[in-house]
PDB file of N, CA and C in Angstrom:
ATOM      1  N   UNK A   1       0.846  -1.173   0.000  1.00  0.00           N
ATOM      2  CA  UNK A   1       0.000   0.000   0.000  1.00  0.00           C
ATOM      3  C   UNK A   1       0.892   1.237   0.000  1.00  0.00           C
ATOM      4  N   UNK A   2       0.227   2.241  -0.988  1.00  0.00           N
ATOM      5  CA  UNK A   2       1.149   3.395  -1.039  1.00  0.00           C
ATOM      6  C   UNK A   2       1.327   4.425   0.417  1.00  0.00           C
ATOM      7  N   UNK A   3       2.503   4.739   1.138  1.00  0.00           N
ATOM      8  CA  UNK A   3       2.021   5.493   2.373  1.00  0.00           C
ATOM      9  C   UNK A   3       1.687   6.733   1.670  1.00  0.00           C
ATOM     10  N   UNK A   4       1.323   7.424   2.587  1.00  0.00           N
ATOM     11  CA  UNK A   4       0.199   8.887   2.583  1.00  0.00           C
ATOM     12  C   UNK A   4       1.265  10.001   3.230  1.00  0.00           C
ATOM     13  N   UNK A   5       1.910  10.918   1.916  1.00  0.00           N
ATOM     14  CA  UNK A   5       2.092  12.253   2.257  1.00  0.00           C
ATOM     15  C   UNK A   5       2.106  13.381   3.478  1.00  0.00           C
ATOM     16  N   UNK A   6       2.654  13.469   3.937  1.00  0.00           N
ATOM     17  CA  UNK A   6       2.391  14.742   5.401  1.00  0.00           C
ATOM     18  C   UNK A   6       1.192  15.377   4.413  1.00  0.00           C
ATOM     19  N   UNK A   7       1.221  16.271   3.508  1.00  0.00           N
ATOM     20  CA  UNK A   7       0.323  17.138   3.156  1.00  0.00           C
ATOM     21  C   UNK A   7      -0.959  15.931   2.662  1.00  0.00           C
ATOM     22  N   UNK A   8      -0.873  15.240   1.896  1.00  0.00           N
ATOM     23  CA  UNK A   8      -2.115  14.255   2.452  1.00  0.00           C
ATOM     24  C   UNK A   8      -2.820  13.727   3.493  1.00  0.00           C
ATOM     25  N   UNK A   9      -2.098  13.535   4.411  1.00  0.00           N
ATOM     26  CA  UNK A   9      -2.546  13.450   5.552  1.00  0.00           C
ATOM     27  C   UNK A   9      -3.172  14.778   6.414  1.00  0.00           C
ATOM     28  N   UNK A  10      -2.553  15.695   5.803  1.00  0.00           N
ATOM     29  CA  UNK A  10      -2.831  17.232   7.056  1.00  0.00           C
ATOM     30  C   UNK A  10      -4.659  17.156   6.390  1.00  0.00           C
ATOM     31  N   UNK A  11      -4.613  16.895   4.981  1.00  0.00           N
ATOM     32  CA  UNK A  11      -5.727  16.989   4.044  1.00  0.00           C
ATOM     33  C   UNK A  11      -6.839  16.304   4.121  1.00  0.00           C
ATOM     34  N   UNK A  12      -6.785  15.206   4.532  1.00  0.00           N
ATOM     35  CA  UNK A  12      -7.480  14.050   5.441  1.00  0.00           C
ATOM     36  C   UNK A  12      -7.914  14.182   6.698  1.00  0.00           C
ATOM     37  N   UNK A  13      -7.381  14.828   7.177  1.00  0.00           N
ATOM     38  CA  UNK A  13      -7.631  15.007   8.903  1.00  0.00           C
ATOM     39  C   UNK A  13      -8.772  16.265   8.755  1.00  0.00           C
ATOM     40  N   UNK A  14      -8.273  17.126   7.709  1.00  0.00           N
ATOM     41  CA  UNK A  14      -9.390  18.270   7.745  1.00  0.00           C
ATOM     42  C   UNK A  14     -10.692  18.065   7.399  1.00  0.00           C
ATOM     43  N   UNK A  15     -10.899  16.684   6.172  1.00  0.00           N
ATOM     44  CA  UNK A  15     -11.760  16.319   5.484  1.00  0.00           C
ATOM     45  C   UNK A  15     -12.419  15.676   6.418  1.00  0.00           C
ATOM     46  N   UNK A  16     -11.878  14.795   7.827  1.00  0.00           N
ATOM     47  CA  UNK A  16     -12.850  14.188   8.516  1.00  0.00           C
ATOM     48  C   UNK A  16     -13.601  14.997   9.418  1.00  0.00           C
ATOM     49  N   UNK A  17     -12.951  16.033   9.695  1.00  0.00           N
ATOM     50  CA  UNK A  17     -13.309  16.888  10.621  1.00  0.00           C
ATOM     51  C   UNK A  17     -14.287  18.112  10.321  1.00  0.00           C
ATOM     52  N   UNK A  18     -14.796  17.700   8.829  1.00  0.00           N
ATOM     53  CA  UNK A  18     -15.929  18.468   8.373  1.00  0.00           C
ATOM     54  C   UNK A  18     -17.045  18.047   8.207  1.00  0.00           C
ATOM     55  N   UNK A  19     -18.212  18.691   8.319  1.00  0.00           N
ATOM     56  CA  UNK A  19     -19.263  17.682   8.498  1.00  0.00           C
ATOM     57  C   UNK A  19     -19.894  17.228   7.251  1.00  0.00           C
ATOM     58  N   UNK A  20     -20.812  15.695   6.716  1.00  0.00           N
ATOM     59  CA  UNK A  20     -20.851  15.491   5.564  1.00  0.00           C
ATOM     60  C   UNK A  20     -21.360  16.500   5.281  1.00  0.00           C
ATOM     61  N   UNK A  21     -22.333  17.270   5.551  1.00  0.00           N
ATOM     62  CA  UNK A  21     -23.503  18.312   4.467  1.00  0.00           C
ATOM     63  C   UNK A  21     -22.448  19.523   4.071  1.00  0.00           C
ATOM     64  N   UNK A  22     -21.196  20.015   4.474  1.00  0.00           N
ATOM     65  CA  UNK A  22     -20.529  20.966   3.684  1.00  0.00           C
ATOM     66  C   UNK A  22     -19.369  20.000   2.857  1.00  0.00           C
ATOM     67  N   UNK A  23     -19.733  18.801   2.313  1.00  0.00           N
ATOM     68  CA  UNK A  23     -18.805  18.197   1.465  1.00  0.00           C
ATOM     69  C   UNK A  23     -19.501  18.415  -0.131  1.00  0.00           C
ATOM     70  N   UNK A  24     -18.549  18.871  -0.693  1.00  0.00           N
ATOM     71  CA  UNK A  24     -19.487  19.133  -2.216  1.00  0.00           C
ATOM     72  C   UNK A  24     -19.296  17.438  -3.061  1.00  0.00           C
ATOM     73  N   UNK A  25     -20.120  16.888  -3.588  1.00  0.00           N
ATOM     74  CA  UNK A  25     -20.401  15.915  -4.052  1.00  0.00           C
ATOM     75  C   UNK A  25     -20.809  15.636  -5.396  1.00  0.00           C
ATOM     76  N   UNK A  26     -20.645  17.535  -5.879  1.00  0.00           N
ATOM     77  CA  UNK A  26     -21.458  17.497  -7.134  1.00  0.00           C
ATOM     78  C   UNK A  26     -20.685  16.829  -8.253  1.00  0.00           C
ATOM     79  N   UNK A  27     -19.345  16.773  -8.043  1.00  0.00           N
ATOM     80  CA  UNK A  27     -18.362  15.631  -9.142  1.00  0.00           C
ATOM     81  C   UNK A  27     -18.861  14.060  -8.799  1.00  0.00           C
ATOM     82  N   UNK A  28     -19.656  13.962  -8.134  1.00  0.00           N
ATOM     83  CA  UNK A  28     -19.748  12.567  -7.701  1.00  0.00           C
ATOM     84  C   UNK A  28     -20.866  12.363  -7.326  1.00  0.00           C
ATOM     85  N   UNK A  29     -21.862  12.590  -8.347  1.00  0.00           N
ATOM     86  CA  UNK A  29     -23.463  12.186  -7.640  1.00  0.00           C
ATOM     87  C   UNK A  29     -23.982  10.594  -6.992  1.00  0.00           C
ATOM     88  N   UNK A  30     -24.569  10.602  -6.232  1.00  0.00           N
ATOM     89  CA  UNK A  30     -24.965   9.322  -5.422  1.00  0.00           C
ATOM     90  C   UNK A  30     -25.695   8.154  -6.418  1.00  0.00           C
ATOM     91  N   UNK A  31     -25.254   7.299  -6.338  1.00  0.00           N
ATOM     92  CA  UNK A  31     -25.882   6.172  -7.060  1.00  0.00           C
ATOM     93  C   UNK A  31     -27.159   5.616  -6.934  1.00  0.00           C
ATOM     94  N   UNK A  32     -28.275   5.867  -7.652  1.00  0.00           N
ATOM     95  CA  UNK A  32     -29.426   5.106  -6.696  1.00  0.00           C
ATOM     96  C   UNK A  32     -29.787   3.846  -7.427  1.00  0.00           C
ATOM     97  N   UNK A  33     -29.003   3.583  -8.835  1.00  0.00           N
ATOM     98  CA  UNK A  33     -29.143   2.701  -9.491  1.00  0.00           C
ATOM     99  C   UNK A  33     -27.802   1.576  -9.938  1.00  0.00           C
ATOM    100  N   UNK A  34     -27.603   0.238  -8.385  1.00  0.00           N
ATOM    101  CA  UNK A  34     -27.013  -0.738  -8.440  1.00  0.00           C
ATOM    102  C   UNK A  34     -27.038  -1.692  -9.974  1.00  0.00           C
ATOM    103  N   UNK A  35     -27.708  -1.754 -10.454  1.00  0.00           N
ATOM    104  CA  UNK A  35     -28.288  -2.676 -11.324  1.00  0.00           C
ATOM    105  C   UNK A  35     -26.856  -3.394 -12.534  1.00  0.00           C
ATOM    106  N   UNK A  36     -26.110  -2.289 -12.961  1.00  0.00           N
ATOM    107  CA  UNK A  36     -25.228  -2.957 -13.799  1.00  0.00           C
ATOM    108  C   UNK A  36     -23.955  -2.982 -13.093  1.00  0.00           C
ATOM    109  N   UNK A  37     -23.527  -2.550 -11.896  1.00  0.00           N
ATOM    110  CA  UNK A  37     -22.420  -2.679 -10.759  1.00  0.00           C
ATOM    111  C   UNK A  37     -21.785  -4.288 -10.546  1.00  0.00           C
ATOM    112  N   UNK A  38     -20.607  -4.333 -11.131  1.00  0.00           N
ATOM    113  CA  UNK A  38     -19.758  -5.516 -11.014  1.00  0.00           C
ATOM    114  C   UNK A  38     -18.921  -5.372  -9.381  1.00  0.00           C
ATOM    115  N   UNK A  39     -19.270  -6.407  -8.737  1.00  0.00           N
ATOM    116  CA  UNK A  39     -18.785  -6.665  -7.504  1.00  0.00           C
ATOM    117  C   UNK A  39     -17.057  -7.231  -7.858  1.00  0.00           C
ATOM    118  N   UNK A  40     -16.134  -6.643  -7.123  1.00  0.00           N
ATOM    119  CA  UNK A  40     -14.639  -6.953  -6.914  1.00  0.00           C
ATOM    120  C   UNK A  40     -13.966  -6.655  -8.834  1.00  0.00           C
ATOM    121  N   UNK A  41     -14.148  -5.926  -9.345  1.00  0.00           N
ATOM    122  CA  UNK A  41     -14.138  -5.288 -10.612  1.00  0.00           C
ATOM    123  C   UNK A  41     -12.540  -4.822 -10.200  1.00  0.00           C
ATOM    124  N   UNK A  42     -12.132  -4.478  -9.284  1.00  0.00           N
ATOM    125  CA  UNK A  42     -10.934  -3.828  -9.032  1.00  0.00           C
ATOM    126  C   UNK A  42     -10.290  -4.302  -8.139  1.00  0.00           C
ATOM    127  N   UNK A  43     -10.697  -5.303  -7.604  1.00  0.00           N
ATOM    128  CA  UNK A  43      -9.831  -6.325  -6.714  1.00  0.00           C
ATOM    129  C   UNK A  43      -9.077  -7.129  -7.523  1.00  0.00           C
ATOM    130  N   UNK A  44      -7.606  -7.267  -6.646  1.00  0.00           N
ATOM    131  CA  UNK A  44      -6.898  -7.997  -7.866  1.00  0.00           C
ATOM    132  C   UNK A  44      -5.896  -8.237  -6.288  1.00  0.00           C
ATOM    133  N   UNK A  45      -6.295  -9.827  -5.929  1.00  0.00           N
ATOM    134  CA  UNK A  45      -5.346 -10.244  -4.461  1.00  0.00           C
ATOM    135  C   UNK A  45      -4.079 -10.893  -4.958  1.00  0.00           C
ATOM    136  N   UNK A  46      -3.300 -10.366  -4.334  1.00  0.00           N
ATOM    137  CA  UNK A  46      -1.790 -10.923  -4.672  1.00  0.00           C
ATOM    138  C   UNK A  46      -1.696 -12.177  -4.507  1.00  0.00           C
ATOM    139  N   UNK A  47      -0.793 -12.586  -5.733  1.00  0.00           N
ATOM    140  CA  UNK A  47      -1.044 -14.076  -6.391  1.00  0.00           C
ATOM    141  C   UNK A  47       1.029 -14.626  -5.459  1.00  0.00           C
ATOM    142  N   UNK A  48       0.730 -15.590  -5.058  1.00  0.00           N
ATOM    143  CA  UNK A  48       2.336 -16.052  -4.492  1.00  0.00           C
ATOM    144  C   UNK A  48       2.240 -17.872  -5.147  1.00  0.00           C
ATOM    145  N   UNK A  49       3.892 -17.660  -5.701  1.00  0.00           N
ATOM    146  CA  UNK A  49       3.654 -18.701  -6.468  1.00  0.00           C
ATOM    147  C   UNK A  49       4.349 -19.911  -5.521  1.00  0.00           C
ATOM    148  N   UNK A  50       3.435 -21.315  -5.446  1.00  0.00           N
ATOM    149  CA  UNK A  50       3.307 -22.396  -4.703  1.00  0.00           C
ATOM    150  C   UNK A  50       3.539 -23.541  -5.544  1.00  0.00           C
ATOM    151  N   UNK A  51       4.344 -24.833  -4.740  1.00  0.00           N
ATOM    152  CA  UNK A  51       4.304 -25.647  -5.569  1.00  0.00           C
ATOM    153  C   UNK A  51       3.446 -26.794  -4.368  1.00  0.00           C
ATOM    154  N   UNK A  52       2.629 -27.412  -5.679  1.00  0.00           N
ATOM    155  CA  UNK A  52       1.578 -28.662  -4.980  1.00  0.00           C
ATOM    156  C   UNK A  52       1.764 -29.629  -5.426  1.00  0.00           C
ATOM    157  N   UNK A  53       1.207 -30.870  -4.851  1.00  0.00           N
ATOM    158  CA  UNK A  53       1.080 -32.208  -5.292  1.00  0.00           C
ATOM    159  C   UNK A  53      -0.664 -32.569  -5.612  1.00  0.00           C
ATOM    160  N   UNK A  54      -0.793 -32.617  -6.784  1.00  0.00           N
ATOM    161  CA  UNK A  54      -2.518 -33.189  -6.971  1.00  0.00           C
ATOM    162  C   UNK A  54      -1.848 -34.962  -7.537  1.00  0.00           C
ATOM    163  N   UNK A  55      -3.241 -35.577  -7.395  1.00  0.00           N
ATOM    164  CA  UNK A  55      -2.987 -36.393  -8.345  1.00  0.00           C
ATOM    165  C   UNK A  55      -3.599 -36.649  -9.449  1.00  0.00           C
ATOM    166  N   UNK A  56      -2.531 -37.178 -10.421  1.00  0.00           N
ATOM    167  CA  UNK A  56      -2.405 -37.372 -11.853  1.00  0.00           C
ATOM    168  C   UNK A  56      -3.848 -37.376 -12.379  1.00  0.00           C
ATOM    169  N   UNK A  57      -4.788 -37.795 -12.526  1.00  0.00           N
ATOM    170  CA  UNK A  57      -6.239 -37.474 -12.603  1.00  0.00           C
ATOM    171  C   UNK A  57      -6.762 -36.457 -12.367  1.00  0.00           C
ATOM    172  N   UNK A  58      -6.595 -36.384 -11.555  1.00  0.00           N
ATOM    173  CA  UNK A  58      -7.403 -34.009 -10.764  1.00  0.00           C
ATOM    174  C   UNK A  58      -6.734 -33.415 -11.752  1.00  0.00           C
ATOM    175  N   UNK A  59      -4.934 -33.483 -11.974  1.00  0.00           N
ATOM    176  CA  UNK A  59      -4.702 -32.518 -12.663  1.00  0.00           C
ATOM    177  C   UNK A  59      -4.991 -32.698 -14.499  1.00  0.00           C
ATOM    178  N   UNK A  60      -4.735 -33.623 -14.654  1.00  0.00           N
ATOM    179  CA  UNK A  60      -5.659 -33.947 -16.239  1.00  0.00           C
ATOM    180  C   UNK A  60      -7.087 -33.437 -16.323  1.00  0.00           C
ATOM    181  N   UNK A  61      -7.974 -33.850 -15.094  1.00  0.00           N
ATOM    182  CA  UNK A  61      -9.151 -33.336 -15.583  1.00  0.00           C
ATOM    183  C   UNK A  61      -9.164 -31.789 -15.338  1.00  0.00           C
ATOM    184  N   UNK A  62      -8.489 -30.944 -14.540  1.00  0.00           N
ATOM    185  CA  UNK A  62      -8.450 -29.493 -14.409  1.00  0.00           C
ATOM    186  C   UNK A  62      -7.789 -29.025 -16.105  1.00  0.00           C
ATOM    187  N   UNK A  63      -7.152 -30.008 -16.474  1.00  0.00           N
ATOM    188  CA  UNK A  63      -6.181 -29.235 -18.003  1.00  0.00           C
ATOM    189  C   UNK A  63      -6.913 -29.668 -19.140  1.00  0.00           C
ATOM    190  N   UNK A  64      -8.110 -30.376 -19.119  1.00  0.00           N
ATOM    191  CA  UNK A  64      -8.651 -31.098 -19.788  1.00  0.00           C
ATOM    192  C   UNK A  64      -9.721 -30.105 -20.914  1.00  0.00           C
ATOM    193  N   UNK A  65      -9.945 -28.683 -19.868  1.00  0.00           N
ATOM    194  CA  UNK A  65     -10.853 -27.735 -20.528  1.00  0.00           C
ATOM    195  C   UNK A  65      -9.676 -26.928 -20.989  1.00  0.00           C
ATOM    196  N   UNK A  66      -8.204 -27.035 -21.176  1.00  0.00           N
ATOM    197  CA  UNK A  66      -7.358 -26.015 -22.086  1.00  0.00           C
ATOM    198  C   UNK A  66      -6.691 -25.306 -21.125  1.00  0.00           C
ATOM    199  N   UNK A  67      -6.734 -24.043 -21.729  1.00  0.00           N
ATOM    200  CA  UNK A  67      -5.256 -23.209 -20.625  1.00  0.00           C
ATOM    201  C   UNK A  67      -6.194 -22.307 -19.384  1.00  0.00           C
ATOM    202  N   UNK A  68      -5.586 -22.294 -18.363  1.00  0.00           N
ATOM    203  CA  UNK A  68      -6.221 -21.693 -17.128  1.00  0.00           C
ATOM    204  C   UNK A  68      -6.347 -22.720 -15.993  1.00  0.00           C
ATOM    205  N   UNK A  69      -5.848 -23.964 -16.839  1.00  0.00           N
ATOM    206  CA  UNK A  69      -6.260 -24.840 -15.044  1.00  0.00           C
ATOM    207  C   UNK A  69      -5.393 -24.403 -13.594  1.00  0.00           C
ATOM    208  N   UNK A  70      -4.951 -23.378 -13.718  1.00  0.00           N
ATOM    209  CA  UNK A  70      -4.243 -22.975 -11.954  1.00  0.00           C
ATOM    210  C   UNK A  70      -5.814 -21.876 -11.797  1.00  0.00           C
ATOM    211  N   UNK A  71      -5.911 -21.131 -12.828  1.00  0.00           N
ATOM    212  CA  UNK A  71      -6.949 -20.146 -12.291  1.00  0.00           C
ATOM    213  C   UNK A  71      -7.960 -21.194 -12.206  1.00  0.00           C
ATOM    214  N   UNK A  72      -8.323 -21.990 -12.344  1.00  0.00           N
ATOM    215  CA  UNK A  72      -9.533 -22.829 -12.136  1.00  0.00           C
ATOM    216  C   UNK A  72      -9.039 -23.504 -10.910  1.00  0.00           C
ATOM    217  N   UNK A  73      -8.044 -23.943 -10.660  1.00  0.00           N
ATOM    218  CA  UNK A  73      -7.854 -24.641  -9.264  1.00  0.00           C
ATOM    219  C   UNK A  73      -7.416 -23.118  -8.089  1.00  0.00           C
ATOM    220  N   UNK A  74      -7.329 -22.898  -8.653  1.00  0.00           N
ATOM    221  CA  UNK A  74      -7.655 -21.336  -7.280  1.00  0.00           C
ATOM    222  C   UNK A  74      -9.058 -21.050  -7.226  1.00  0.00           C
ATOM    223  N   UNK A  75     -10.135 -20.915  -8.374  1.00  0.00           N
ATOM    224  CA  UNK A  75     -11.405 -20.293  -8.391  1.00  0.00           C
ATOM    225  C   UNK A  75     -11.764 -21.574  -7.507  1.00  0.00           C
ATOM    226  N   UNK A  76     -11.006 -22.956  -7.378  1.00  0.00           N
ATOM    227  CA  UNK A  76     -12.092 -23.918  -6.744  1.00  0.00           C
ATOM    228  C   UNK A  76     -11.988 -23.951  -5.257  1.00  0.00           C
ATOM    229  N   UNK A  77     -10.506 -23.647  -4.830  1.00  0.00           N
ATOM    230  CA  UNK A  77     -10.075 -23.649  -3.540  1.00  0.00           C
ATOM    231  C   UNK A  77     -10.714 -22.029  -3.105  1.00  0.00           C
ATOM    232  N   UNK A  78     -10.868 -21.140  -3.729  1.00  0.00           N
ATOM    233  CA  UNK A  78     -11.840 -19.850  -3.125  1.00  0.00           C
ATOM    234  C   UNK A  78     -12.930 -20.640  -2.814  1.00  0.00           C
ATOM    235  N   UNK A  79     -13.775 -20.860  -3.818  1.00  0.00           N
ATOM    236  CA  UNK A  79     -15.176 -21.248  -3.477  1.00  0.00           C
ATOM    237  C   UNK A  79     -15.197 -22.130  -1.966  1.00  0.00           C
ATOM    238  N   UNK A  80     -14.147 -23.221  -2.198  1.00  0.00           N
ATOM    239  CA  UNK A  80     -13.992 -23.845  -0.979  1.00  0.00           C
ATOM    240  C   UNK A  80     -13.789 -23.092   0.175  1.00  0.00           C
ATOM    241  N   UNK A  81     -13.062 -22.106   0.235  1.00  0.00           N
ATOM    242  CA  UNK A  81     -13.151 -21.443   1.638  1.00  0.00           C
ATOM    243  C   UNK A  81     -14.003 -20.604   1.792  1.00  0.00           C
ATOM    244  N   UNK A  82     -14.743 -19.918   0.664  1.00  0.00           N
ATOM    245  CA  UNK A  82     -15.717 -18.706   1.123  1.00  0.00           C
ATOM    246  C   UNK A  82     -17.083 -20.009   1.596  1.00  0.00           C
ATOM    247  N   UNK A  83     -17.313 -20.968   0.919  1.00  0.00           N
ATOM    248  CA  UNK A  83     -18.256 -21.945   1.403  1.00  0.00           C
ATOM    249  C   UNK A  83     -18.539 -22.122   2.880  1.00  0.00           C
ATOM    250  N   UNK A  84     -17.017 -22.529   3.268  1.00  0.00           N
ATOM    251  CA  UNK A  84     -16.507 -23.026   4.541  1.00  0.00           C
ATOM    252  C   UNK A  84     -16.929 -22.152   5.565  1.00  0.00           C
ATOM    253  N   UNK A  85     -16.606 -20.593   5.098  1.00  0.00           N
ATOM    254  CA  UNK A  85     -16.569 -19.598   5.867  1.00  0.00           C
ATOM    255  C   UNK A  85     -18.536 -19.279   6.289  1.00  0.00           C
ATOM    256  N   UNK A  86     -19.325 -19.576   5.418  1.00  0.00           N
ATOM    257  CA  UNK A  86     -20.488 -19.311   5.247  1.00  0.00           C
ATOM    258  C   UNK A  86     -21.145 -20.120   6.412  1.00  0.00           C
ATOM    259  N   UNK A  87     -20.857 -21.199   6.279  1.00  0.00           N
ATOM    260  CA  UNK A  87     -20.942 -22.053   6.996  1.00  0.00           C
ATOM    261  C   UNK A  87     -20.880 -22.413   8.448  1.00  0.00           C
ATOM    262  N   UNK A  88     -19.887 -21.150   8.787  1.00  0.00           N
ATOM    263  CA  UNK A  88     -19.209 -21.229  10.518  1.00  0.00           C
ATOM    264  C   UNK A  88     -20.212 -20.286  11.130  1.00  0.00           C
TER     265      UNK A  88
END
């Protein structure tokens, strides 16, 4: 994460310390319409490279649909933990 400037920061501290109704907003009108909004559009979690053992079968059938089987065996181990997490 990028650190934050003395003069960014002096700039920040003033901004909290004002109340919302004198914040001008007019560059940035309020959304009242979610409808075409892509969730995590700008998330991008740092990828660290691992070495695993599958076996010979898992990994044929993960390579079996072409190129991407690590992003497909990450999209499966997410699902697996956000599942997990749902769950507790």
């Amino acid at each position: 994460m990028k650190k934050v400037s003395k003069k960014q920061a002096k700039e920040l501290k003033s901004l909290a310390r004002m109340p919302d109704e004198k914040i001008d907003l007019t560059d940035a009108p309020e959304m009242r319409e979610w409808r075409g909004a892509v969730v995590g559009k700008f998330y991008r979690p740092i990828k660290r490279p691992v070495t695993i053992r599958v076996d010979a079968d898992v990994l044929a059938w993960l390579k079996r649909r072409g190129k991407g089987y690590q992003t497909r065996i990450n999209k499966l181990l997410r699902e697996a933990m956000e599942g997990k997490r749902a769950r507790r």
